[in-house]
N, C-alpha and C. Protein backbone atom coordinates (compact mmCIF):
# COMPACT_ATOMS: atom_id res chain seq x y z
N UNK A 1 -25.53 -11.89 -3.35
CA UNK A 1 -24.56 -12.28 -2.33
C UNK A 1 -23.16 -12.19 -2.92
N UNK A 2 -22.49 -11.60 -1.92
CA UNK A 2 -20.52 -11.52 -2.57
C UNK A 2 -20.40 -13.08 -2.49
N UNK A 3 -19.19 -12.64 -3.86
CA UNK A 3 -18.41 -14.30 -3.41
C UNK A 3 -17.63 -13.55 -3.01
N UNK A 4 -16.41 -14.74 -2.88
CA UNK A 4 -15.16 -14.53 -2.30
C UNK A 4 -14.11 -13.24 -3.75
N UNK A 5 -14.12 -13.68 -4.85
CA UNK A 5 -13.57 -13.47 -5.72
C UNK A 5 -14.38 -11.89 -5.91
N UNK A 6 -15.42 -11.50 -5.35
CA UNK A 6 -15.89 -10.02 -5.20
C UNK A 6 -15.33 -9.31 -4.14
N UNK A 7 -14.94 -9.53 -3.22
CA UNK A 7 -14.77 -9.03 -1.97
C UNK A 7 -13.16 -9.05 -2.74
N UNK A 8 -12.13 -9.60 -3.08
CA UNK A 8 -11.22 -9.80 -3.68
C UNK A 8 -10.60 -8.55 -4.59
N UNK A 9 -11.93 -8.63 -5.32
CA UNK A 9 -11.70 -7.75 -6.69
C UNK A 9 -11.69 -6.49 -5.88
N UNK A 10 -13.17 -5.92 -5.08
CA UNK A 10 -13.43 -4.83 -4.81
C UNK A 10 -11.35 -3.99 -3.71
N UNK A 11 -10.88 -5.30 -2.66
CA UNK A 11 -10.21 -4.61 -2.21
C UNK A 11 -8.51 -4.14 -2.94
N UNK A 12 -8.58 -4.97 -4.19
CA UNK A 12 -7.79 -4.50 -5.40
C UNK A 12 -8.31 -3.86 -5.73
N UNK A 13 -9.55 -3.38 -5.76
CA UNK A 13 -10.06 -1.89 -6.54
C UNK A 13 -9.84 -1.02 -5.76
N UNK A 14 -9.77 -0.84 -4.92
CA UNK A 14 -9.46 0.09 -4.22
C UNK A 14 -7.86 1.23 -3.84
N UNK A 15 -7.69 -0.28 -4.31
CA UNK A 15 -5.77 0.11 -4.15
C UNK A 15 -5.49 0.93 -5.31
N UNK A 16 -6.40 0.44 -6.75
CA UNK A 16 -6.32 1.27 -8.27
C UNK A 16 -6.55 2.68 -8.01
N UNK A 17 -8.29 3.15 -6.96
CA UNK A 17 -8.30 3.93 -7.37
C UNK A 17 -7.60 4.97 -6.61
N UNK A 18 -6.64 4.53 -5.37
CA UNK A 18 -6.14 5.96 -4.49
C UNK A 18 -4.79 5.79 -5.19
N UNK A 19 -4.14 4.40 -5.85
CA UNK A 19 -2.99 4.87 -6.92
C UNK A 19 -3.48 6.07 -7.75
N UNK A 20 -4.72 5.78 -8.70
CA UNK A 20 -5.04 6.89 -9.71
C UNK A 20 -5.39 8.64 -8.86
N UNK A 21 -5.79 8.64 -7.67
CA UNK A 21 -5.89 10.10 -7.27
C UNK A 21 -4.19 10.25 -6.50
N UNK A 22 -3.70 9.05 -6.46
CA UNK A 22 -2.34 9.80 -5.64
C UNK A 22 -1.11 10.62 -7.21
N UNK A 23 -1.30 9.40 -8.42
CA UNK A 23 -0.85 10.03 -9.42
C UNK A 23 -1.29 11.39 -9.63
N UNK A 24 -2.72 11.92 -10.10
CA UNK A 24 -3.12 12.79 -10.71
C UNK A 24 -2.59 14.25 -10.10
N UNK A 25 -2.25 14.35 -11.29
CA UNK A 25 -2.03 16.19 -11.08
C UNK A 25 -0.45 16.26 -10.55
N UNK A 26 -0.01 15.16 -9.92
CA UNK A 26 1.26 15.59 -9.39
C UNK A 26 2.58 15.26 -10.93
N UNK A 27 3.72 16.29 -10.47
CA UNK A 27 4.47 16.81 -11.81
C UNK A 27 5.64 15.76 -11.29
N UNK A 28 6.71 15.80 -12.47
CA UNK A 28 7.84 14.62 -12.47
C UNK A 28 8.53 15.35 -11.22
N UNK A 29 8.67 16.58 -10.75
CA UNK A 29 9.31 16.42 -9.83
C UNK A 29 8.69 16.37 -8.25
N UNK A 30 7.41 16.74 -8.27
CA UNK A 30 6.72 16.27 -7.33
C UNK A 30 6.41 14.45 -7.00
N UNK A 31 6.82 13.98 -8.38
CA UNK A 31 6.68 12.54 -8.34
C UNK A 31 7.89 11.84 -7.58
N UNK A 32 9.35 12.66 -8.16
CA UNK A 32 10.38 11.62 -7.65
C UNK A 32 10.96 12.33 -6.33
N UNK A 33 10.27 13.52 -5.89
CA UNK A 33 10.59 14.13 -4.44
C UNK A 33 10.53 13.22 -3.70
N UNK A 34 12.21 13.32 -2.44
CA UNK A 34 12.01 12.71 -1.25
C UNK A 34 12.37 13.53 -0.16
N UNK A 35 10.72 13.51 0.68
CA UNK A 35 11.31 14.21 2.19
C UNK A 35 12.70 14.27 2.72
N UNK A 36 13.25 13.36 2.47
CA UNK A 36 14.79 13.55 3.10
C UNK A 36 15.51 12.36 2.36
N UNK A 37 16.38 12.44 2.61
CA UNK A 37 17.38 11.20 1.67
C UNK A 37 16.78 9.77 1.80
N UNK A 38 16.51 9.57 2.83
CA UNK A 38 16.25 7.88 3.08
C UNK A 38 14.75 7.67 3.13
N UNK A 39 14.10 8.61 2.25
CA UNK A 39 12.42 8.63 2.45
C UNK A 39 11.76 7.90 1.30
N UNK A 40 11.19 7.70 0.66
CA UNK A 40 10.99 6.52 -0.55
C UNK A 40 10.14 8.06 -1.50
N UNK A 41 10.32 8.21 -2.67
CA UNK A 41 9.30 9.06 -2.92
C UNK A 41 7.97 8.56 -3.70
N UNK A 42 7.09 9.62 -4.25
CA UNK A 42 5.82 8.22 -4.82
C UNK A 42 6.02 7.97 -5.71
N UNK A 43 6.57 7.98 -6.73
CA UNK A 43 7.03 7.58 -7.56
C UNK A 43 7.66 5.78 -7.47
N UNK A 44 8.68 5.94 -6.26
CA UNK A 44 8.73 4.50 -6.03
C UNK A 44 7.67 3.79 -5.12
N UNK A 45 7.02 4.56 -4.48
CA UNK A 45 6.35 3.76 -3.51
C UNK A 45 5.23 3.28 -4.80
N UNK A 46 4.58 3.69 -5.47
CA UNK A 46 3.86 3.48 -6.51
C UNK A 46 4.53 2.23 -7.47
N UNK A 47 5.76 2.34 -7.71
CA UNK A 47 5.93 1.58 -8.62
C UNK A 47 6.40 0.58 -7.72
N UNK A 48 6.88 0.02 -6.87
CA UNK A 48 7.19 -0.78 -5.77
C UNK A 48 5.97 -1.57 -5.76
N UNK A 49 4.58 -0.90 -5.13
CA UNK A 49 3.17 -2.01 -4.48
C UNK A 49 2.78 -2.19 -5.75
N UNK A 50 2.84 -1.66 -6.99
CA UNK A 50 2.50 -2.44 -8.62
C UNK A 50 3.86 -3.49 -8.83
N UNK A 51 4.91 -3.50 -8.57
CA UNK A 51 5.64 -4.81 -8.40
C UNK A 51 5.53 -5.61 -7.88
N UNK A 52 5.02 -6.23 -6.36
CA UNK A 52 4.74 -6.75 -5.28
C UNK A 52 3.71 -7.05 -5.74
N UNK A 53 2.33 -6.25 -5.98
CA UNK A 53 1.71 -7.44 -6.64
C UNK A 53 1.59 -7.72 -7.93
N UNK A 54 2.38 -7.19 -9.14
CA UNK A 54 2.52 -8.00 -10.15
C UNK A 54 3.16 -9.54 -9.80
N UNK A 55 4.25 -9.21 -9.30
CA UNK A 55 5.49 -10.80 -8.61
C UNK A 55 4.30 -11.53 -7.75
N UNK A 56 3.81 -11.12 -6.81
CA UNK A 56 3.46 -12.28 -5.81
C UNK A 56 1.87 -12.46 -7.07
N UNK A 57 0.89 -11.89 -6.94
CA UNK A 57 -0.09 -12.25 -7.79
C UNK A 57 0.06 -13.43 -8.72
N UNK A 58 1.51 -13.24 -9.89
CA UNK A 58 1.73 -14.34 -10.62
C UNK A 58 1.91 -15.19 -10.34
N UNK A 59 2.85 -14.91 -9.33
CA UNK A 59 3.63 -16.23 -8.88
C UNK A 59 1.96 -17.35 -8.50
N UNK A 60 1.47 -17.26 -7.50
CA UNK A 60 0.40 -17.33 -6.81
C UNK A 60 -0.43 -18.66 -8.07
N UNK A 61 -0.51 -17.51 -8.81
CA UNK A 61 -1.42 -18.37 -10.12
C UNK A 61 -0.99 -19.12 -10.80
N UNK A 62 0.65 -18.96 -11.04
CA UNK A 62 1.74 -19.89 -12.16
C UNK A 62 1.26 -18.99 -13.66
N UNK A 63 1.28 -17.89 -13.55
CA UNK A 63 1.52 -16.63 -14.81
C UNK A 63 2.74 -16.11 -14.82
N UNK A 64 2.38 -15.89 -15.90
CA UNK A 64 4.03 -14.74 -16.42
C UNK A 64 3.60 -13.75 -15.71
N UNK A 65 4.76 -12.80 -15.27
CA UNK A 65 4.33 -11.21 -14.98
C UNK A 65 3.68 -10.41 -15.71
N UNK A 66 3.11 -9.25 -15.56
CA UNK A 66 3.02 -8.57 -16.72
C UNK A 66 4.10 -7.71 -17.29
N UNK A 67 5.14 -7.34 -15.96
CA UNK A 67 6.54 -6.41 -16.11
C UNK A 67 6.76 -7.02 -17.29
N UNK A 68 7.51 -8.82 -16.94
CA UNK A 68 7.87 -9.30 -18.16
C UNK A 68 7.43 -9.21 -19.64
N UNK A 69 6.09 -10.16 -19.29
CA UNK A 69 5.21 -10.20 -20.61
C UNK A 69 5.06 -8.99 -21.47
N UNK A 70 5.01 -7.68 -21.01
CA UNK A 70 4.84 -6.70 -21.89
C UNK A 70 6.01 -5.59 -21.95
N UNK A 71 6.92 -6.08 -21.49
CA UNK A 71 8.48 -5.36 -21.66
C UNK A 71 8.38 -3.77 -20.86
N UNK A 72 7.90 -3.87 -19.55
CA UNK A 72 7.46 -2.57 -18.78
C UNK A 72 9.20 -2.20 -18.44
N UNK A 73 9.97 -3.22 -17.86
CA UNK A 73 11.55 -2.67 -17.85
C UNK A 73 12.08 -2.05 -18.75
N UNK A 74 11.81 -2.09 -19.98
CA UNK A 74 12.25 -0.92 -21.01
C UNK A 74 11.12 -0.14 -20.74
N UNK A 75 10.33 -0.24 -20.68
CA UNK A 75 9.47 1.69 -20.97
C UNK A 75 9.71 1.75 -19.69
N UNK A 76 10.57 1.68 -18.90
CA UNK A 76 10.82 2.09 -17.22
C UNK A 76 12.24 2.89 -17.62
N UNK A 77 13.12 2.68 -18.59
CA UNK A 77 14.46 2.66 -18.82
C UNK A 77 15.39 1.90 -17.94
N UNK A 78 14.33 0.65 -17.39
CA UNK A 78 15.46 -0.16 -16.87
C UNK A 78 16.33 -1.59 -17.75
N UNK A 79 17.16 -1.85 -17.69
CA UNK A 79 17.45 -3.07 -18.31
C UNK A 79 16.26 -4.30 -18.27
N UNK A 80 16.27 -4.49 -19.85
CA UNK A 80 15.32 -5.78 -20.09
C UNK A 80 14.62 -6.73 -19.00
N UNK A 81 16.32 -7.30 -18.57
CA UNK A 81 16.18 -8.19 -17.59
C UNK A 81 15.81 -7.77 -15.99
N UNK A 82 15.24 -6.45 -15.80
CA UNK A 82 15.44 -6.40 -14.23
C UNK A 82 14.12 -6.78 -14.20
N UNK A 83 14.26 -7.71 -12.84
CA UNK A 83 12.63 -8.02 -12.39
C UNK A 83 12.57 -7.89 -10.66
N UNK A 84 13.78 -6.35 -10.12
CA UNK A 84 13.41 -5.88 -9.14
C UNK A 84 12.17 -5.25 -8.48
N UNK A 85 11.95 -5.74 -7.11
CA UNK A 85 10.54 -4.91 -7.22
C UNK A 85 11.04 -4.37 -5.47
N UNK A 86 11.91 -3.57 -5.31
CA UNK A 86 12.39 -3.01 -4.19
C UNK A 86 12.37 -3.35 -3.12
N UNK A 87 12.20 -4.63 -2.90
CA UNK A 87 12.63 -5.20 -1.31
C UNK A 87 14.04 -5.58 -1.18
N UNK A 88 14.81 -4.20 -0.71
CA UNK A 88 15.90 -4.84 -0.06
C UNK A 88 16.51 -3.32 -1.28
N UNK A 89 16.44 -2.33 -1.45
CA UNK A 89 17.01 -1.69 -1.92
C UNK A 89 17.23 -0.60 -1.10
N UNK A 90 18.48 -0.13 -1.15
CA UNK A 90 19.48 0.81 -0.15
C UNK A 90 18.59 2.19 -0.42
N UNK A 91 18.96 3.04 0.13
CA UNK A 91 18.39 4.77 0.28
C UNK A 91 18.76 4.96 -1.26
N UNK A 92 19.94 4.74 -1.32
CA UNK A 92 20.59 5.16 -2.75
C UNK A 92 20.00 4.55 -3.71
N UNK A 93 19.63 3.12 -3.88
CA UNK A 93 18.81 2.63 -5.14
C UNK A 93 17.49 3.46 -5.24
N UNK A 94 17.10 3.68 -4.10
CA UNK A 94 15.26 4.49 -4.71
C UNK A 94 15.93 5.67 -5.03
N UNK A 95 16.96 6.41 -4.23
CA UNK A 95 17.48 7.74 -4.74
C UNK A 95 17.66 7.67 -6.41
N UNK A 96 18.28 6.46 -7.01
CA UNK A 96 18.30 6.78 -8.25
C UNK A 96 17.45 6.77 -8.71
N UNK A 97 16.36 5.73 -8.85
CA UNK A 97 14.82 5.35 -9.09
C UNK A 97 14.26 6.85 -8.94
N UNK A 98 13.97 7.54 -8.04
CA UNK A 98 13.76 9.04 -8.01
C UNK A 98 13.97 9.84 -8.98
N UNK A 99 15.31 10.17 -9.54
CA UNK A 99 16.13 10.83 -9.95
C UNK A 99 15.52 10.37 -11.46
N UNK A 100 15.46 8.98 -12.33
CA UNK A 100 15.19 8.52 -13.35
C UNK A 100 13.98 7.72 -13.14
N UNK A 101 13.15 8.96 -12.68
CA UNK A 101 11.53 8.25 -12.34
C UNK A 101 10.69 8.32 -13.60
N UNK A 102 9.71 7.47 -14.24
CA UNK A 102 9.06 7.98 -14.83
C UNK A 102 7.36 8.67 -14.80
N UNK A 103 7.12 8.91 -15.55
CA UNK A 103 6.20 9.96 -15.91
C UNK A 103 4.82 9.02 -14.97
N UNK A 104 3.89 10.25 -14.20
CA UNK A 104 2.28 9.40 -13.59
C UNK A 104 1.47 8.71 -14.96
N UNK A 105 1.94 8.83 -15.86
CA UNK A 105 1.17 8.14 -17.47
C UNK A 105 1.80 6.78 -16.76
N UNK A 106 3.19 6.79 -17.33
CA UNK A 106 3.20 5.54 -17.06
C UNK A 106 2.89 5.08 -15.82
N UNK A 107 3.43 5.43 -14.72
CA UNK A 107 3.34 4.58 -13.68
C UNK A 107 1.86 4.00 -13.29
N UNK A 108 0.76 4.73 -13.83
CA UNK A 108 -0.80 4.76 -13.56
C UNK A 108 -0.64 3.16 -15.19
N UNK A 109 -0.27 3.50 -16.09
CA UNK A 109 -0.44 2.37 -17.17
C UNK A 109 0.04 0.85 -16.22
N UNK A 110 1.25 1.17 -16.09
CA UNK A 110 1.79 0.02 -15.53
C UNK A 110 0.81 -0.54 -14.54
N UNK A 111 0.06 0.39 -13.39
CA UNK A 111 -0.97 -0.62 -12.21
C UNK A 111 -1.99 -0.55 -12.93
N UNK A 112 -2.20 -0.38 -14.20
CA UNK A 112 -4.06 -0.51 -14.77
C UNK A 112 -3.71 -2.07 -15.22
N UNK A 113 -2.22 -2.40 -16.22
CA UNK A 113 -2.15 -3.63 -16.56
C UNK A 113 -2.03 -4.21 -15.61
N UNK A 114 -1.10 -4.16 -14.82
CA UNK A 114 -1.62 -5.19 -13.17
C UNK A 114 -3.31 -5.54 -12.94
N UNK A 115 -3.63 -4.59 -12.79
CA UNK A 115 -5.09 -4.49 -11.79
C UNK A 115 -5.59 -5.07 -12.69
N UNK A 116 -5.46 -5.31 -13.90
CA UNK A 116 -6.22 -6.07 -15.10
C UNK A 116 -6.15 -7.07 -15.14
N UNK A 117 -4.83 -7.83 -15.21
CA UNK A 117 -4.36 -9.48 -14.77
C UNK A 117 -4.43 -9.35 -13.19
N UNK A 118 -4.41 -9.11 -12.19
CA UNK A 118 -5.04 -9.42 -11.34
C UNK A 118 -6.85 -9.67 -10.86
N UNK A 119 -7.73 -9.23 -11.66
CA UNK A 119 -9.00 -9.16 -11.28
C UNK A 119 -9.11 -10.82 -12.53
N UNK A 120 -9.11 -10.35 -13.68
CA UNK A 120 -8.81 -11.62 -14.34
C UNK A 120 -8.48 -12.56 -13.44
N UNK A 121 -7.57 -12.58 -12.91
CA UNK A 121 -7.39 -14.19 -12.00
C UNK A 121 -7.90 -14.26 -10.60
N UNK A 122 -8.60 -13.33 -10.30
CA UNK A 122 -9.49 -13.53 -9.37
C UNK A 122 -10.90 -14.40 -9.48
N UNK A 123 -10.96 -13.63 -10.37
CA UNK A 123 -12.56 -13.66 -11.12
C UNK A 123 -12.54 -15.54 -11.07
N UNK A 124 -11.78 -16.57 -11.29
CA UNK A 124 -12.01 -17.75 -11.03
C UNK A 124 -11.75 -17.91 -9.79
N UNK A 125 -11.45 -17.65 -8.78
CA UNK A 125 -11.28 -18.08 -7.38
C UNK A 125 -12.72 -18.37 -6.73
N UNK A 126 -12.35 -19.34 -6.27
CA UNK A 126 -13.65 -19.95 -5.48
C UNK A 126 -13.10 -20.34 -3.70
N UNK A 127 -13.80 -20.58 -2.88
CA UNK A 127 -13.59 -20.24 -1.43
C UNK A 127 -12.48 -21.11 -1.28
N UNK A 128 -12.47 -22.63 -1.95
CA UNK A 128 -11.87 -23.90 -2.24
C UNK A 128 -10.45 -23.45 -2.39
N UNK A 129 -10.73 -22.78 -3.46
CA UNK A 129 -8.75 -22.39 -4.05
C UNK A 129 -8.12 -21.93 -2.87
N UNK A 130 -8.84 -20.78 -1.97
CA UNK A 130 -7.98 -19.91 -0.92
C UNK A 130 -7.14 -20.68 -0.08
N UNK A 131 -7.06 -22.18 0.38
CA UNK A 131 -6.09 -23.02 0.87
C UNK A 131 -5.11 -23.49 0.26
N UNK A 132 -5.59 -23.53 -1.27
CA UNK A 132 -4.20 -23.84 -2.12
C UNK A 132 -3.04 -23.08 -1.21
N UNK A 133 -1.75 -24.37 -1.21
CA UNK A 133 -0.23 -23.76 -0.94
C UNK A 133 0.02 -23.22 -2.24
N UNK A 134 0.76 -22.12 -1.81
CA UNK A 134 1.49 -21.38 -3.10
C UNK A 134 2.61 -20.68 -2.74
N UNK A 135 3.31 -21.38 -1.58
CA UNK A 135 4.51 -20.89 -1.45
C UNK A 135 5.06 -21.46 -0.31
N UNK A 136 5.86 -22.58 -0.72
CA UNK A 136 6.19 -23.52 0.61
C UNK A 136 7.81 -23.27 1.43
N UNK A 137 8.18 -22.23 1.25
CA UNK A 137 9.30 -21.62 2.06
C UNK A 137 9.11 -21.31 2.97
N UNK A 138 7.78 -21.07 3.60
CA UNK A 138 7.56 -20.47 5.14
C UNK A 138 7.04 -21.42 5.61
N UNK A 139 7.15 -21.16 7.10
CA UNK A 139 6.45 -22.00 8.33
C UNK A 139 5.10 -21.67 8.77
N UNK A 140 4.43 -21.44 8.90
CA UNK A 140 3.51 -22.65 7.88
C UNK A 140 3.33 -22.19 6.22
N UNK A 141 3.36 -22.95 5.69
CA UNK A 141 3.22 -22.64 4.14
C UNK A 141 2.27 -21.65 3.69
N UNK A 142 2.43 -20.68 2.92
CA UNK A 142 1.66 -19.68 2.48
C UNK A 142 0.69 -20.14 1.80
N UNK A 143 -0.93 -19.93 1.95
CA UNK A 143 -1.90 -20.37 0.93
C UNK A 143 -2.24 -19.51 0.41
N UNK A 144 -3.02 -19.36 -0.73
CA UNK A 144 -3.57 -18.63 -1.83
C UNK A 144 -3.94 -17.19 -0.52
N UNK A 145 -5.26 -17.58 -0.16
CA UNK A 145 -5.98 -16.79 0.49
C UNK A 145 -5.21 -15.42 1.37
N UNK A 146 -3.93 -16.30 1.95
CA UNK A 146 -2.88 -15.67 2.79
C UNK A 146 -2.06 -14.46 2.05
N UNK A 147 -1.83 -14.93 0.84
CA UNK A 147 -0.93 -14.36 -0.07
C UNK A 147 -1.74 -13.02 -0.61
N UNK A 148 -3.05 -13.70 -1.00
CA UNK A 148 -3.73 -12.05 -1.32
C UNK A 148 -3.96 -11.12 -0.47
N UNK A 149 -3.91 -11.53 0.51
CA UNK A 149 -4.64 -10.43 1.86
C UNK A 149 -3.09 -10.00 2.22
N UNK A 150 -2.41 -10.52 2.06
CA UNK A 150 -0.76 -9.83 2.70
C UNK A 150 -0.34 -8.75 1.27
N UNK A 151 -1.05 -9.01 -0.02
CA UNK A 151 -0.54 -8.53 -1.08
C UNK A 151 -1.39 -7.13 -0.64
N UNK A 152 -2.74 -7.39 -0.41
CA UNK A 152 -3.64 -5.91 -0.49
C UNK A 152 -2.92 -5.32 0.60
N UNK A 153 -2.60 -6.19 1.41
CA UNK A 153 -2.04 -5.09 2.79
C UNK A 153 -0.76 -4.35 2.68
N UNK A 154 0.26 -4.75 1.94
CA UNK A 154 1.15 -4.26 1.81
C UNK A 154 0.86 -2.85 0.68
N UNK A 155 0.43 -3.33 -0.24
CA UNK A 155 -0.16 -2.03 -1.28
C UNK A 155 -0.62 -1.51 -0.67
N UNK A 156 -1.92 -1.26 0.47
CA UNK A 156 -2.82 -0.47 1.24
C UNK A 156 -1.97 0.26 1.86
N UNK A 157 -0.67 -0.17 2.50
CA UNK A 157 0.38 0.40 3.11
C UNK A 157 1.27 1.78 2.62
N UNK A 158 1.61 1.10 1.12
CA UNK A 158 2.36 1.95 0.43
C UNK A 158 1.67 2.92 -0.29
N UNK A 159 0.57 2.79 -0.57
CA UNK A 159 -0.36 3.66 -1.18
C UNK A 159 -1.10 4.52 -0.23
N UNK A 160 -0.90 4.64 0.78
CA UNK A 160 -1.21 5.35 2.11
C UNK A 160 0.09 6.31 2.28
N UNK A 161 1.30 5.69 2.42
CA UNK A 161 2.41 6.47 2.36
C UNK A 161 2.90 7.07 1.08
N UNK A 162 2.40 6.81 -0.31
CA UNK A 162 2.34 8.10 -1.28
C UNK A 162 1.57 8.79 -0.98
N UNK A 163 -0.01 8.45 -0.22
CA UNK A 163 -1.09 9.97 -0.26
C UNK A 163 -0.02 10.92 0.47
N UNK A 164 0.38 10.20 1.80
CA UNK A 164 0.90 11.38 2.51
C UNK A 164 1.75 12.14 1.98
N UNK A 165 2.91 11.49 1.14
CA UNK A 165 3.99 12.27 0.41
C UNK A 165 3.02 13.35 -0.60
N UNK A 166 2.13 13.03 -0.69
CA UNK A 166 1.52 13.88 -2.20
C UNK A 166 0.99 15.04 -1.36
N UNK A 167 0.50 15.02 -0.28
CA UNK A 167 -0.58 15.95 0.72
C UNK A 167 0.47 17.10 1.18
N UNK A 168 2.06 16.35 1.23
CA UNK A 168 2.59 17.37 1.92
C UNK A 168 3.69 18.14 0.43
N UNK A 169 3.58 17.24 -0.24
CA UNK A 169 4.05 18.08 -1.49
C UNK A 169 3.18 19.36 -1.96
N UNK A 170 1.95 18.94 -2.05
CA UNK A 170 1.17 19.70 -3.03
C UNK A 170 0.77 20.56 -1.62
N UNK A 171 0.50 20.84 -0.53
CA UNK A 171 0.29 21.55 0.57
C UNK A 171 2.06 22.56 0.18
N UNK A 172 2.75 22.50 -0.01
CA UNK A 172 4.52 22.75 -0.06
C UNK A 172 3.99 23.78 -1.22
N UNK A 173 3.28 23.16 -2.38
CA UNK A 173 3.01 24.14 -3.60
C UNK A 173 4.38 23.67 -4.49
């Protein structure tokens, strides 16, 4: 019988493995290509839903990030301190992000260490925890349970909108 913390893991697994076929094979400039100026390319959309749920995941549990913990803003070439994860960034911020994208090595490293501290802190969740509040700024307060299913959905989202960017790249040649 699934627990809860299986059904959990499996729909974070899932998000790993169409990150890992949306990376593969595609080149740095097929990575930081954008359909048109104000289009996100996969490169960010990739590194964006591995931010979102590195940030909300931690937060959630009371962990460090892993961005932080393992200094991913320098092997990004971003400053130490950035712990942006693109909500609320102009055409022009992903345009640069594009432009100084890095390599599908990393960006695939960066969501394996996610997906790693995320299943890890699944793996103790029991049906009990999923009401835990873990974020009392909204009306009604965000619980555990809420937070993961909005986290897979938003990744499911963005990782849907790199396949497409990749389908019509690599269809382009």
């Amino acid at each position: 019988m699934a627990t809860t913390a299986d059904l959990l893991a499996d729909g974070f697994g899932r998000i790993r493995e169409n990150v890992a076929e949306v990376l593969d094979g595609l080149t740095p400039s097929q990575l930081s290509s954008q359909l048109d100026a104000e289009a996100n390319s996969v490169s960010w959309l990739i590194w964006h839903l591995t931010r979102v749920q590195d940030d909300h995941v931690a937060a959630a549990f009371g962990v460090t990030q892993v961005w932080s913990a393992d200094g991913w803003a320098r092997r990004f070439g971003l400053p130490a301190a950035t712990m942006d994860h693109g909500y609320g960034q102009t055409p022009e911020q992903v345009a640069e992000f594009a432009k100084a994208t890095a390599s599908a090595e990393l960006l695939g490293e960066y969501h394996e260490a996610v997906h790693a501290q995320t299943i890890k802190l699944l793996s103790q969740v029991s049906d009990a925890d999923l009401d835990r509040i873990v974020d009392k700024r909204w009306t009604p307060p965000v619980t555990l349970g809420v937070r993961l299913v909005s986290v897979m959905d938003d990744d499911m989202q963005h990782v849907g909108q790199a396949a497409f960017v990749q389908g019509i790249l690599l269809r382009r040649g």
